[in-house]
Protein backbone atom coordinates (compact mmCIF):
# COMPACT_ATOMS: atom_id res chain seq x y z
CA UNK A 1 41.34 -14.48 36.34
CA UNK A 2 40.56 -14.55 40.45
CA UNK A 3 43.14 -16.57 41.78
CA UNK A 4 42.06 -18.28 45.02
CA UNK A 5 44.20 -21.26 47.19
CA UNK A 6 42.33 -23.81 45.35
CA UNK A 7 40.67 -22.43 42.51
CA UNK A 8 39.97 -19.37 40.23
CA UNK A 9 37.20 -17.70 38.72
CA UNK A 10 36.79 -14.90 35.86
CA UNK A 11 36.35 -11.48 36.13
CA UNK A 12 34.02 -10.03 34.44
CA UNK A 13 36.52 -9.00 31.77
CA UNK A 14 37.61 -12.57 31.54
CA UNK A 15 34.00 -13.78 31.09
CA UNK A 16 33.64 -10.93 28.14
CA UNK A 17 36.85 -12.03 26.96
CA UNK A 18 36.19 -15.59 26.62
CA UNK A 19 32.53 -15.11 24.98
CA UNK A 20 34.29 -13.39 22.16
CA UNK A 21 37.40 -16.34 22.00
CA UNK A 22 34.57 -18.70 21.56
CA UNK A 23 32.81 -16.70 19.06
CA UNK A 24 35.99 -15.94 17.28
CA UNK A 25 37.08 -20.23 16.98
CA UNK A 26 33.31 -20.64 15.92
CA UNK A 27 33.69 -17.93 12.85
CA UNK A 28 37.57 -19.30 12.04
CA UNK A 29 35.64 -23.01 12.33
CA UNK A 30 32.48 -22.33 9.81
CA UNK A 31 35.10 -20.32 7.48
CA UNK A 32 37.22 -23.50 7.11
CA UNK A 33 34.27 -25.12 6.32
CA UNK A 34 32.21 -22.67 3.80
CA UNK A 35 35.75 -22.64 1.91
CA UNK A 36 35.94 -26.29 2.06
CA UNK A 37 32.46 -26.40 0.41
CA UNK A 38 33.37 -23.90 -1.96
CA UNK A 39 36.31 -26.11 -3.30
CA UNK A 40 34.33 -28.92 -4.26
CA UNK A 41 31.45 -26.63 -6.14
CA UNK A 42 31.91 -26.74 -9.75
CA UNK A 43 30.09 -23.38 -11.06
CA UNK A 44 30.91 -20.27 -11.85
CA UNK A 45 32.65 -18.33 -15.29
CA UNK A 46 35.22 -20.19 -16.78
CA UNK A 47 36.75 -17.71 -19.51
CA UNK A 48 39.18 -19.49 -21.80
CA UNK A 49 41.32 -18.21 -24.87
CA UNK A 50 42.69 -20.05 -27.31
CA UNK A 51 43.70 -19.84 -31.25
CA UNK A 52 40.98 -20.18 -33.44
CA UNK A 53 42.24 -23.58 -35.17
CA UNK A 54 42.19 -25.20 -31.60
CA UNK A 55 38.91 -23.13 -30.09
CA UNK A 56 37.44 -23.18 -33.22
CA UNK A 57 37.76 -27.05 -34.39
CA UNK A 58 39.37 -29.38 -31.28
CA UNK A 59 37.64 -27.19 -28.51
CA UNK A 60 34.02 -27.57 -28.53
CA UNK A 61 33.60 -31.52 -28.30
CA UNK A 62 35.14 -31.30 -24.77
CA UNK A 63 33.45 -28.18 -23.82
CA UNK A 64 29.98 -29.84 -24.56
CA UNK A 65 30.80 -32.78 -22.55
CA UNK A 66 31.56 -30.28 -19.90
CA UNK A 67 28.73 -28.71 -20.11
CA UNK A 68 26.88 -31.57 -19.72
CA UNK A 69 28.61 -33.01 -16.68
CA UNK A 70 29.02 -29.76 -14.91
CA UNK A 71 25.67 -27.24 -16.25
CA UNK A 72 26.78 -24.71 -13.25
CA UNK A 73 29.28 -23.78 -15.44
CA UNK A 74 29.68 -21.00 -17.84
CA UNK A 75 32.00 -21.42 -20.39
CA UNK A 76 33.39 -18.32 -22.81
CA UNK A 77 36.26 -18.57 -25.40
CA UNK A 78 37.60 -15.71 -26.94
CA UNK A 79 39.84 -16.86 -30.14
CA UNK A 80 42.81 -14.84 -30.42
CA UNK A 81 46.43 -14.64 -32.01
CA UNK A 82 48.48 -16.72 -30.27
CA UNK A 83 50.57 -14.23 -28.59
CA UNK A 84 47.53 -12.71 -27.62
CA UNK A 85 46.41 -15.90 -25.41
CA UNK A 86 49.29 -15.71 -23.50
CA UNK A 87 48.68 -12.06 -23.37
CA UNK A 88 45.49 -12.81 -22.09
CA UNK A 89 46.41 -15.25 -19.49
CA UNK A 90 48.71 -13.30 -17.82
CA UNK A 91 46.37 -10.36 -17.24
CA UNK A 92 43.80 -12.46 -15.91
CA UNK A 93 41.51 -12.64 -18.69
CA UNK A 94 41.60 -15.82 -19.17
CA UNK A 95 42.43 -18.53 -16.68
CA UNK A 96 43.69 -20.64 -19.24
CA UNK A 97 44.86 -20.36 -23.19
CA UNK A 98 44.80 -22.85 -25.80
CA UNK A 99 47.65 -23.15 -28.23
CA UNK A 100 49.45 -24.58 -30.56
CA UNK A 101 53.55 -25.29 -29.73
CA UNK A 102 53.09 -24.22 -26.15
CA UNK A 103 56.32 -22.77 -24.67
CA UNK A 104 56.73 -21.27 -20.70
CA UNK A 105 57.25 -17.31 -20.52
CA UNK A 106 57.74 -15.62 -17.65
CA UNK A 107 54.79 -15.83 -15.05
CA UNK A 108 53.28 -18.41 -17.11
CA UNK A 109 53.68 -22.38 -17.52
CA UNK A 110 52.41 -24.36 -20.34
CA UNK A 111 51.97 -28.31 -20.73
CA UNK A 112 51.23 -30.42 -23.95
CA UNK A 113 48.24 -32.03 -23.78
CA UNK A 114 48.08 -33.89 -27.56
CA UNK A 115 49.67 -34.05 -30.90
CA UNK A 116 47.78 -32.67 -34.48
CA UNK A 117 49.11 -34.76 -37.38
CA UNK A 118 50.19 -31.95 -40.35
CA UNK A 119 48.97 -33.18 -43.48
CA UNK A 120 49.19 -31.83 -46.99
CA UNK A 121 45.76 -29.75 -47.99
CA UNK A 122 44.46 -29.51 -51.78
CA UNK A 123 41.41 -29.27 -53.65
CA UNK A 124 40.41 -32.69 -55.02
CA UNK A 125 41.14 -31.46 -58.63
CA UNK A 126 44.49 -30.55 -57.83
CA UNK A 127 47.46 -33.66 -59.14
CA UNK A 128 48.50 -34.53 -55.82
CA UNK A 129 44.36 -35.42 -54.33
CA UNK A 130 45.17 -39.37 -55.61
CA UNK A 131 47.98 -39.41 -53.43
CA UNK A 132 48.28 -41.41 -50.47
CA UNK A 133 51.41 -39.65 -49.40
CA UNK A 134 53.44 -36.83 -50.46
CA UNK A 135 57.27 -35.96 -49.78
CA UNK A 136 57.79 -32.55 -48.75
CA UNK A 137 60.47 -32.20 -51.66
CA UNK A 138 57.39 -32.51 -54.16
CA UNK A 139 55.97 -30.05 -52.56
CA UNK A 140 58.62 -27.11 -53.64
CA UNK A 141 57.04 -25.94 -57.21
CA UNK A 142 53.44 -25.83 -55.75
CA UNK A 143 51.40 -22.78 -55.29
CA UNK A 144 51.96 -22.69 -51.45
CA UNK A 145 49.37 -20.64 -49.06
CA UNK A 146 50.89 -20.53 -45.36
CA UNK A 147 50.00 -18.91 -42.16
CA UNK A 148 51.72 -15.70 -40.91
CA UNK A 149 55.50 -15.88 -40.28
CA UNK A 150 55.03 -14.95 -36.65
CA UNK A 151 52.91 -17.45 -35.96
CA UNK A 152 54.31 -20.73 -33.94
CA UNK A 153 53.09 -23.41 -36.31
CA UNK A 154 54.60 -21.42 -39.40
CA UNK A 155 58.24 -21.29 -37.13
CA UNK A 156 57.92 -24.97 -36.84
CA UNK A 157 56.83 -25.75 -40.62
CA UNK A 158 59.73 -23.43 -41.86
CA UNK A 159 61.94 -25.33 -39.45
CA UNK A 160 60.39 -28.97 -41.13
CA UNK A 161 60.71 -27.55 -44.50
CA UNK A 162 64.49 -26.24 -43.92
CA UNK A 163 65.74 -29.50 -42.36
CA UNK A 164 64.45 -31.24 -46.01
CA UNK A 165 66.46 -28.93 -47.69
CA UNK A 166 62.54 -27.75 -49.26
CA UNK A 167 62.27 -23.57 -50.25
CA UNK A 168 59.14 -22.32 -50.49
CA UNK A 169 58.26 -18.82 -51.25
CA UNK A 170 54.35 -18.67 -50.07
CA UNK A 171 52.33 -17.08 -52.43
CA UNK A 172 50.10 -15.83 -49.86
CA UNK A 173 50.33 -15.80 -45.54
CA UNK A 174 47.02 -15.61 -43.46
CA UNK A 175 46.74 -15.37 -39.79
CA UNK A 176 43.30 -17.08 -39.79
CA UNK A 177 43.30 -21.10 -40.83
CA UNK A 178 39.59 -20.54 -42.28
CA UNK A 179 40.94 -17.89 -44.59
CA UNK A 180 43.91 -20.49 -45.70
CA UNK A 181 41.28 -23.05 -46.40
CA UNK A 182 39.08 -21.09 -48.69
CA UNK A 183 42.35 -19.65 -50.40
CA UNK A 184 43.62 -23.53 -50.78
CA UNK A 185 40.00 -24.17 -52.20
CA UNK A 186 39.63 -21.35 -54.79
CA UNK A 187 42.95 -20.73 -56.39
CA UNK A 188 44.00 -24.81 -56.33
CA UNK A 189 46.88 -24.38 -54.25
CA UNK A 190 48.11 -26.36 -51.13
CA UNK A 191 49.24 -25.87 -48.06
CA UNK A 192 49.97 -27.83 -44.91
CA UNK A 193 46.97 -27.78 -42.37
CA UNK A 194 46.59 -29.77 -38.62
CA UNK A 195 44.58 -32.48 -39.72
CA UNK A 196 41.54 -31.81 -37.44
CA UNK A 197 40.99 -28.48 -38.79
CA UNK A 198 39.77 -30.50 -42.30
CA UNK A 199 36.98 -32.01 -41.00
CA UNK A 200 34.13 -30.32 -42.01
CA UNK A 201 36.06 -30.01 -45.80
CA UNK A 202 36.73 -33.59 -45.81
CA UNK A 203 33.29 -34.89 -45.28
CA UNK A 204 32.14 -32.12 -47.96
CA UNK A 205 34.85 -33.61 -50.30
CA UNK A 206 35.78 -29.68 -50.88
CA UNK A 207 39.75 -30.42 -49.62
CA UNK A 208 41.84 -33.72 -49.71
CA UNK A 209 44.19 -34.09 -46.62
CA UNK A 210 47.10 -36.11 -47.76
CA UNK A 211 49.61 -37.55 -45.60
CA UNK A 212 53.54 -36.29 -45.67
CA UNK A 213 55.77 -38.21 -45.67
CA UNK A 214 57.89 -36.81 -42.53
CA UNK A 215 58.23 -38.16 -39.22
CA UNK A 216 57.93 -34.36 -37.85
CA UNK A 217 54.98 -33.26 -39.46
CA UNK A 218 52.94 -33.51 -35.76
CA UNK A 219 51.70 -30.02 -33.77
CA UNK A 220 52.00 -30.25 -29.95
CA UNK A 221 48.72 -28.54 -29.17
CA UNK A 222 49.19 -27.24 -24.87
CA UNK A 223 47.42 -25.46 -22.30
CA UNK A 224 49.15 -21.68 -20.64
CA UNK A 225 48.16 -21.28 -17.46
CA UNK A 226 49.57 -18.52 -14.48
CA UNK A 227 52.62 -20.39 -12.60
CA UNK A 228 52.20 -21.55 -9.37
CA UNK A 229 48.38 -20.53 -9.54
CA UNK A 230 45.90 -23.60 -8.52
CA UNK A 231 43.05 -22.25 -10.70
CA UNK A 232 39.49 -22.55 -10.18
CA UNK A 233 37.36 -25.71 -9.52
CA UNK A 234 36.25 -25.87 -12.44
CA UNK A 235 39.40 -25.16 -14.36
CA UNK A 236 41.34 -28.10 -12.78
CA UNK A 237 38.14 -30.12 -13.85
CA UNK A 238 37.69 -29.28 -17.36
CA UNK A 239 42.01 -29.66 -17.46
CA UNK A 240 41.31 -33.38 -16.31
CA UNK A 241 38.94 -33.53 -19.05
CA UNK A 242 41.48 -32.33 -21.75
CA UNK A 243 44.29 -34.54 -20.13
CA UNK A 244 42.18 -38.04 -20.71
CA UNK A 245 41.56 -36.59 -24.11
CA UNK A 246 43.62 -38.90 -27.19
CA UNK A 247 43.78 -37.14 -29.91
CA UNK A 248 45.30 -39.63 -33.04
CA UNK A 249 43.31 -38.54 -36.07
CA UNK A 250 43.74 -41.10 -38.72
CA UNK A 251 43.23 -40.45 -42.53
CA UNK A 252 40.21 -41.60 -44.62
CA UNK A 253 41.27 -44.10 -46.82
């Protein structure tokens, strides 16, 4: 700046110096905006994980609503172990994981979003089909088919089954709900299944879910997300859409 008595005037480095301050507020002003846009834009990949009883059987009504409200969107599940959703959550390889019994772990935080009743599973030839409810005391000299003893809903049965002073000795443990289903099915065992998993089997009439008499038998099905970690658009959009869900399946009489 040319100071005079009563005024001033550039220089010619102050006249290059202010073209550029002007260009430099106009690129800071249009970025502000463009990310402002790109906030409200629902598109994009939205890779999910989740167990295969949830991404298999409670998943895919909500993620064809989605679909239909937001058809930018791109939607992939992979259906893994649970430990393996949170596994890949925190590497980035999924933004979010379905589970059952949700549970915070470093770098992660996880929030229930409904309840699965757990309801007594048998082929409709087996004694107990007529039932309208079952204790889980009868349930002790069955043929019993449970899910692996690592996995979460298997903790929380054995922790059901304990408190009700019930032993069971499984006669066979599967990782994979479809594989305890067909196992239930052939060899006229039972086991003890979320109730939404049933409903293909139910409407076939090729499994009976009856209800237990319990006040615990209920499986807190939760979202894993990174902590502190907004998400994308379309993440915290398709999370309002699971939050509104109400998930209280009731049994065919």
């Amino acid at each position: 700046i040319e100071r005079g008595k009563k005024s001033f005037s550039l220089t010619a480095e102050g006249v290059v110096f202010l073209g550029a301050s002007r260009e430099i507020l106009a690129v800071v002003d249009g970025l502000e905006t463009r990310l402002r846009e790109l906030s409200e834009v629902i598109a994009g990949d939205l890779p999910l994980a989740a167990v295969l009883s949830v991404g298999l059987h409670e998943l895919p009504p909500f993620t064809r609503q989605f679909t239909r409200l937001y058809p930018q969107v791109k939607i992939r599940t992979d259906y893994l172990r649970s430990a393996e959703v949170y596994a890949a959550v925190l590497s980035g390889r999924a933004e979010a994981g379905l589970v059952a019994f949700p549970a915070p772990r470093r770098g992660l935080e996880s929030e229930v979003l409904w309840r699965d009743r757990m309801v007594m599973v048998c082929a409709p030839s087996h004694r107990l089909a007529r039932r309208s409810r079952v204790p889980l005391t009868e349930l002790a000299a069955e043929k019993f088919i449970a899910f692996a003893a690592d996995l979460p809903t298997r903790k929380a049965l054995d922790r059901a089954l304990r408190s009700a002073g019930v032993t069971m000795r499984p006669e066979r443990e599967f990782d994979n709900i479809e594989t305890v289903k067909r196992t239930v099915e052939i060899e006229g065992a039972v086991s003890i299944l979320p109730e939404s998993a049933l409903a293909n089997e139910r409407r076939a009439g090729s499994l009976i879910p009856v209800e237990i008499a319990s006040p615990h038998m209920w499986r807190p099905v939760g979202v894993v997300m990174k902590r502190n970690r907004a998400g994308s658009p379309a993440l915290r959009r398709f999370l309002e859409l699971l939050r509104g869900a109400s998930f209280r399946p009731k049994l065919a009489k």
